[in-house]
PDB file of N, CA and C in Angstrom:
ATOM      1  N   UNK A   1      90.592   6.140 227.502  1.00  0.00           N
ATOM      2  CA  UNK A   1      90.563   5.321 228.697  1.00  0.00           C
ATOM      3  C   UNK A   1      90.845   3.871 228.307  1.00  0.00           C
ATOM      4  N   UNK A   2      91.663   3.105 229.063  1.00  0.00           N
ATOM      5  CA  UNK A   2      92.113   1.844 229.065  1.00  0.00           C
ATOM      6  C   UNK A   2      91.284   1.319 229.685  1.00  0.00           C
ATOM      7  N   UNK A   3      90.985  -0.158 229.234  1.00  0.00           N
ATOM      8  CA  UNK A   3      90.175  -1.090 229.807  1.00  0.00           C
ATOM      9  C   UNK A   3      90.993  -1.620 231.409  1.00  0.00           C
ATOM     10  N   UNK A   4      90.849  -1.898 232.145  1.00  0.00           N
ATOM     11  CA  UNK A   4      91.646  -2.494 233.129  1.00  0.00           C
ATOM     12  C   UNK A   4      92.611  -3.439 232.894  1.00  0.00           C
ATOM     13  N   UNK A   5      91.816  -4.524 231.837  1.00  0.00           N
ATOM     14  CA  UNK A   5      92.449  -5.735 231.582  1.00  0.00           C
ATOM     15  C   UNK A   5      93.454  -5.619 230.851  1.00  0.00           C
ATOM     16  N   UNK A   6      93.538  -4.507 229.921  1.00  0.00           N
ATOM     17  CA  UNK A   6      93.969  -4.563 228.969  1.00  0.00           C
ATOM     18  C   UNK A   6      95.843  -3.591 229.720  1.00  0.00           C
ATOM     19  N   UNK A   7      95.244  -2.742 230.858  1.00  0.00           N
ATOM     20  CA  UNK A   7      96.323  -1.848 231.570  1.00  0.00           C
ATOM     21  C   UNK A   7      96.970  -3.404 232.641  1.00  0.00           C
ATOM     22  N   UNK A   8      96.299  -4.372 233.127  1.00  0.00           N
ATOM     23  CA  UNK A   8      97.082  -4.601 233.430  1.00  0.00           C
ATOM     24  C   UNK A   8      98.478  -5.364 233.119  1.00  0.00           C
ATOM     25  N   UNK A   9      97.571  -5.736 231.795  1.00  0.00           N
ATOM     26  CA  UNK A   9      98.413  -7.303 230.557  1.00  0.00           C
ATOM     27  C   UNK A   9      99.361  -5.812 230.194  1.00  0.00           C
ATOM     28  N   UNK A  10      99.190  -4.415 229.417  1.00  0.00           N
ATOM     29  CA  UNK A  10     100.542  -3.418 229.769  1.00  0.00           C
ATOM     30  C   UNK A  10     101.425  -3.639 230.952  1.00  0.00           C
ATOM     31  N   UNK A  11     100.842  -3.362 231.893  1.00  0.00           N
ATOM     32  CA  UNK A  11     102.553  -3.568 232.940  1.00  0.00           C
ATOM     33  C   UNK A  11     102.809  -4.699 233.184  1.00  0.00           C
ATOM     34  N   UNK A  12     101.833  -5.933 232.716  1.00  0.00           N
ATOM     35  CA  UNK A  12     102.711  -6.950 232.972  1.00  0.00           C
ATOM     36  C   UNK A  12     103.931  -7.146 232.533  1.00  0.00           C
ATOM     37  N   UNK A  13     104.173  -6.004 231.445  1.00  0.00           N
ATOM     38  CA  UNK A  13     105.470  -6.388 230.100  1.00  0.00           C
ATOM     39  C   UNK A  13     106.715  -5.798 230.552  1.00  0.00           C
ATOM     40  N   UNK A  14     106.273  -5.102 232.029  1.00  0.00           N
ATOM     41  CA  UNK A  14     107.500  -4.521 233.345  1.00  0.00           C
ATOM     42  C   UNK A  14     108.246  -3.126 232.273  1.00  0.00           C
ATOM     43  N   UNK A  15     109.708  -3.707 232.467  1.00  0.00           N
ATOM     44  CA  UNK A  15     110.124  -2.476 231.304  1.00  0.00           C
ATOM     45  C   UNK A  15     110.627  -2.821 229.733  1.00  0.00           C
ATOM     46  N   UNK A  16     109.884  -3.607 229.404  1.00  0.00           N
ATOM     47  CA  UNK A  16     110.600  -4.442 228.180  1.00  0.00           C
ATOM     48  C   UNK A  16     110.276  -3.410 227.171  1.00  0.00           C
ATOM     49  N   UNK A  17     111.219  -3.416 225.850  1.00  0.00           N
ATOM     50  CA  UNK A  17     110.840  -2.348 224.539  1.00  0.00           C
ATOM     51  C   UNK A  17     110.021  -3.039 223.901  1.00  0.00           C
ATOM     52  N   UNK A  18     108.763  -2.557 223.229  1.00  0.00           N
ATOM     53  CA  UNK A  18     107.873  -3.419 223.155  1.00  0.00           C
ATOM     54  C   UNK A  18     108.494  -3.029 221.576  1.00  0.00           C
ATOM     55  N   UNK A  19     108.044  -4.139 220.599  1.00  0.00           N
ATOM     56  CA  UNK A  19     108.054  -4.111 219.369  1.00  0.00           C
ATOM     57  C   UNK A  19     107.082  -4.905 218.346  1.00  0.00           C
ATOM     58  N   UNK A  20     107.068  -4.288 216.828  1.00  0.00           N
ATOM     59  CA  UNK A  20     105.558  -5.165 216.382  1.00  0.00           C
ATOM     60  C   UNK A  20     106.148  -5.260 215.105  1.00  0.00           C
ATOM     61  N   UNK A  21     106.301  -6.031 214.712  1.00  0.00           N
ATOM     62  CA  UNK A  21     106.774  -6.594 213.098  1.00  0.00           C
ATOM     63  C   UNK A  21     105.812  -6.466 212.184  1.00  0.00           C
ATOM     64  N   UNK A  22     104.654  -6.421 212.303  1.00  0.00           N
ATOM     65  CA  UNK A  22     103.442  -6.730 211.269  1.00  0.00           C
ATOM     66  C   UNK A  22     102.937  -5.267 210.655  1.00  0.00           C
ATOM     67  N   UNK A  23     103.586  -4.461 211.041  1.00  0.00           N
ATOM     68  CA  UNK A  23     103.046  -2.663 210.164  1.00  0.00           C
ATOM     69  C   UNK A  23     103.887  -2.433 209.277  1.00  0.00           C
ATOM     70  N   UNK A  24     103.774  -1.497 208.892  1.00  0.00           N
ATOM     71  CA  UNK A  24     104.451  -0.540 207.785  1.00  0.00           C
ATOM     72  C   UNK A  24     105.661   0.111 208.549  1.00  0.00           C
ATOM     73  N   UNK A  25     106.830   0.215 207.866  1.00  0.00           N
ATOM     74  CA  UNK A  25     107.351   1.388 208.487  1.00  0.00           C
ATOM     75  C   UNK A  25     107.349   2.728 207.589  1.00  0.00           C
ATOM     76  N   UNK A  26     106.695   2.425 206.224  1.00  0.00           N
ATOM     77  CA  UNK A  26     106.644   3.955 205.677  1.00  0.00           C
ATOM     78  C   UNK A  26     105.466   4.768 206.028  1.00  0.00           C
ATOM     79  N   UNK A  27     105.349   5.728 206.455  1.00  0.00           N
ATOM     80  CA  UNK A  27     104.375   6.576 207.393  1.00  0.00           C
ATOM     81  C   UNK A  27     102.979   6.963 206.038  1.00  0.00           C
ATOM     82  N   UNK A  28     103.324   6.744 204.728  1.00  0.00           N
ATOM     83  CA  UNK A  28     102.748   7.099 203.832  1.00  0.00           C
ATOM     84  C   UNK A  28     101.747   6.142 203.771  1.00  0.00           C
ATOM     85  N   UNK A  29     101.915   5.133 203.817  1.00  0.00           N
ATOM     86  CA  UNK A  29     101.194   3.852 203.986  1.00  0.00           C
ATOM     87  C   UNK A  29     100.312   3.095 204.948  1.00  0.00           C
ATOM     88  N   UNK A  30     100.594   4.069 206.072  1.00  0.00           N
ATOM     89  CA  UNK A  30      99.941   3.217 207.339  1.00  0.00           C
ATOM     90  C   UNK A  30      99.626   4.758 208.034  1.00  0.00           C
ATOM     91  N   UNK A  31      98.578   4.422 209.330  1.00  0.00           N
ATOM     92  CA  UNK A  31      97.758   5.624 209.758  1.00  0.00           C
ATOM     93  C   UNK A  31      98.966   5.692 210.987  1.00  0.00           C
ATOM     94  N   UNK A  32     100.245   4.522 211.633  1.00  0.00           N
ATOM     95  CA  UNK A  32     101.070   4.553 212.624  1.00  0.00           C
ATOM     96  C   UNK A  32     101.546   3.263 212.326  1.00  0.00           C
ATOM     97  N   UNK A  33     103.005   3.512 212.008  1.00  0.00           N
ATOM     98  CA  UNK A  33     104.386   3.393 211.917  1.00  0.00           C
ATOM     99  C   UNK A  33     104.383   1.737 213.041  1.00  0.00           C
ATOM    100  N   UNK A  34     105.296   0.784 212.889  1.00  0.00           N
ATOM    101  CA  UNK A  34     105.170  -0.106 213.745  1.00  0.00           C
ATOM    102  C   UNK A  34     106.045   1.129 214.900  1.00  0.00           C
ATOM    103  N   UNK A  35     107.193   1.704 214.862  1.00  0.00           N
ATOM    104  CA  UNK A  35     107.687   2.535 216.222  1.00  0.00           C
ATOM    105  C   UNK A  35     106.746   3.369 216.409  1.00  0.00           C
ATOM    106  N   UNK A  36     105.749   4.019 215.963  1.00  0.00           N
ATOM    107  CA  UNK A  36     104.715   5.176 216.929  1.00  0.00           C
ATOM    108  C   UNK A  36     103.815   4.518 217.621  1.00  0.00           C
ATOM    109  N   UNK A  37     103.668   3.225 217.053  1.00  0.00           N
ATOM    110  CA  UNK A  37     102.349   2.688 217.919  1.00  0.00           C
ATOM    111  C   UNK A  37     102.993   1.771 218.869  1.00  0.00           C
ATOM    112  N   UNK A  38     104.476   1.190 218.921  1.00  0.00           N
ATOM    113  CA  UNK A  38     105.094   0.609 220.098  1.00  0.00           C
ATOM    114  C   UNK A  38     105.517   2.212 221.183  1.00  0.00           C
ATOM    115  N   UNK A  39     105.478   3.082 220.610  1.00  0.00           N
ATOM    116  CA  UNK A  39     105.864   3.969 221.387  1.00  0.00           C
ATOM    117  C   UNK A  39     104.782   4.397 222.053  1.00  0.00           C
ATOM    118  N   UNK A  40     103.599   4.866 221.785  1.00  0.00           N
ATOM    119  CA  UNK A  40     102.331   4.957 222.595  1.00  0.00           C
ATOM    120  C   UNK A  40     101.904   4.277 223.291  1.00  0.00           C
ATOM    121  N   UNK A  41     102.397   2.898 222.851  1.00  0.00           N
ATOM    122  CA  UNK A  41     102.008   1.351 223.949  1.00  0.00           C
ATOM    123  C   UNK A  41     103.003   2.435 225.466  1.00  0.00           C
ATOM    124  N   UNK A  42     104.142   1.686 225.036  1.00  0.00           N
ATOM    125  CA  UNK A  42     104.808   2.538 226.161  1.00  0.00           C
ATOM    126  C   UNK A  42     104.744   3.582 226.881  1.00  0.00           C
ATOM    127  N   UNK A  43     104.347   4.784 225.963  1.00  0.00           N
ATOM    128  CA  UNK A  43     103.866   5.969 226.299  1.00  0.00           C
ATOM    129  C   UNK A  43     102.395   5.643 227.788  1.00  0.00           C
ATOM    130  N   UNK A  44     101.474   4.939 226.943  1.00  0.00           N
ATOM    131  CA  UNK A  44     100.743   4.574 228.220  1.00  0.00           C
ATOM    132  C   UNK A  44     100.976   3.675 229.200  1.00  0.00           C
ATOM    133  N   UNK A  45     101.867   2.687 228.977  1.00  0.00           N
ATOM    134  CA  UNK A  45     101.990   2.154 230.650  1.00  0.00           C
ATOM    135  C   UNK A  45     102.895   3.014 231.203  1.00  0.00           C
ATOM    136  N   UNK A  46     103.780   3.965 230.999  1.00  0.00           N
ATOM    137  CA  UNK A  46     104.059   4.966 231.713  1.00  0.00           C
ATOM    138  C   UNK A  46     103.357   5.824 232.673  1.00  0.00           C
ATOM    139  N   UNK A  47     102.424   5.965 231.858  1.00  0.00           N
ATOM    140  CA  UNK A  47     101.487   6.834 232.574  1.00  0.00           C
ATOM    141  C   UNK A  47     100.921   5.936 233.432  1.00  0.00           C
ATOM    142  N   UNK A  48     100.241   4.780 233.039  1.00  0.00           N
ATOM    143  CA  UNK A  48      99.286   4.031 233.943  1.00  0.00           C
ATOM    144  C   UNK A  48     100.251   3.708 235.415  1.00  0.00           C
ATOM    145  N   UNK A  49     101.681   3.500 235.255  1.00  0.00           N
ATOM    146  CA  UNK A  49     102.696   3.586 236.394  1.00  0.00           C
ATOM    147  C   UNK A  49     102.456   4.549 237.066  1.00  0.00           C
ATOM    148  N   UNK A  50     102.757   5.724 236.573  1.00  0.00           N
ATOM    149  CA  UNK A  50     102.519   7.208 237.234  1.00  0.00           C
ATOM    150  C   UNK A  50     100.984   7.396 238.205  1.00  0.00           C
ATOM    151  N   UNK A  51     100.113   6.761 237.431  1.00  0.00           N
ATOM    152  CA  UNK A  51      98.666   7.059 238.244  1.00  0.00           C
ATOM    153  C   UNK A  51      98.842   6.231 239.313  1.00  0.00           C
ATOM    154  N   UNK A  52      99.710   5.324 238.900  1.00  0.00           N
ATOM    155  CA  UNK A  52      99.111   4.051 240.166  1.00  0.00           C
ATOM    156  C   UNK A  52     100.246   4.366 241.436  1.00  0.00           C
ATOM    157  N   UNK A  53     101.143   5.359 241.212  1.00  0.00           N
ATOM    158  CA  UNK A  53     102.046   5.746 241.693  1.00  0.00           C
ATOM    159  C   UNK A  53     101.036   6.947 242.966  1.00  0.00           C
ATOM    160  N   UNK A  54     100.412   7.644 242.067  1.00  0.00           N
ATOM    161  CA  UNK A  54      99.644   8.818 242.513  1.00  0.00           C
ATOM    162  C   UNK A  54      99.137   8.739 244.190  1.00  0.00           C
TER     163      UNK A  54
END
């Protein structure tokens, strides 16, 4: 569960590709990849769209 505040500062970012410079990209090294964890960002304001759609 998302905090509110935190779902709404997500869609504030509309449809932008979100991206994060500061991780790893070797998967050996890190518990998520800078792309899996920009992709789950996304992954959930998708959804949070979809509910609010509901």
């Amino acid at each position: 569960m998302l905090s509110a505040e935190f779902a709404d500062d997500l869609l504030a970012t509309g449809e932008e590709v979100l991206t994060h410079s500061i991780g790893e990209q070797d998967p050996r090294k890190t518990v998520l990849t800078e792309d899996e964890f920009c992709s789950r960002l996304m992954a959930n304001r998708s959804r949070i769209r979809k509910a609010l759609e509901a």
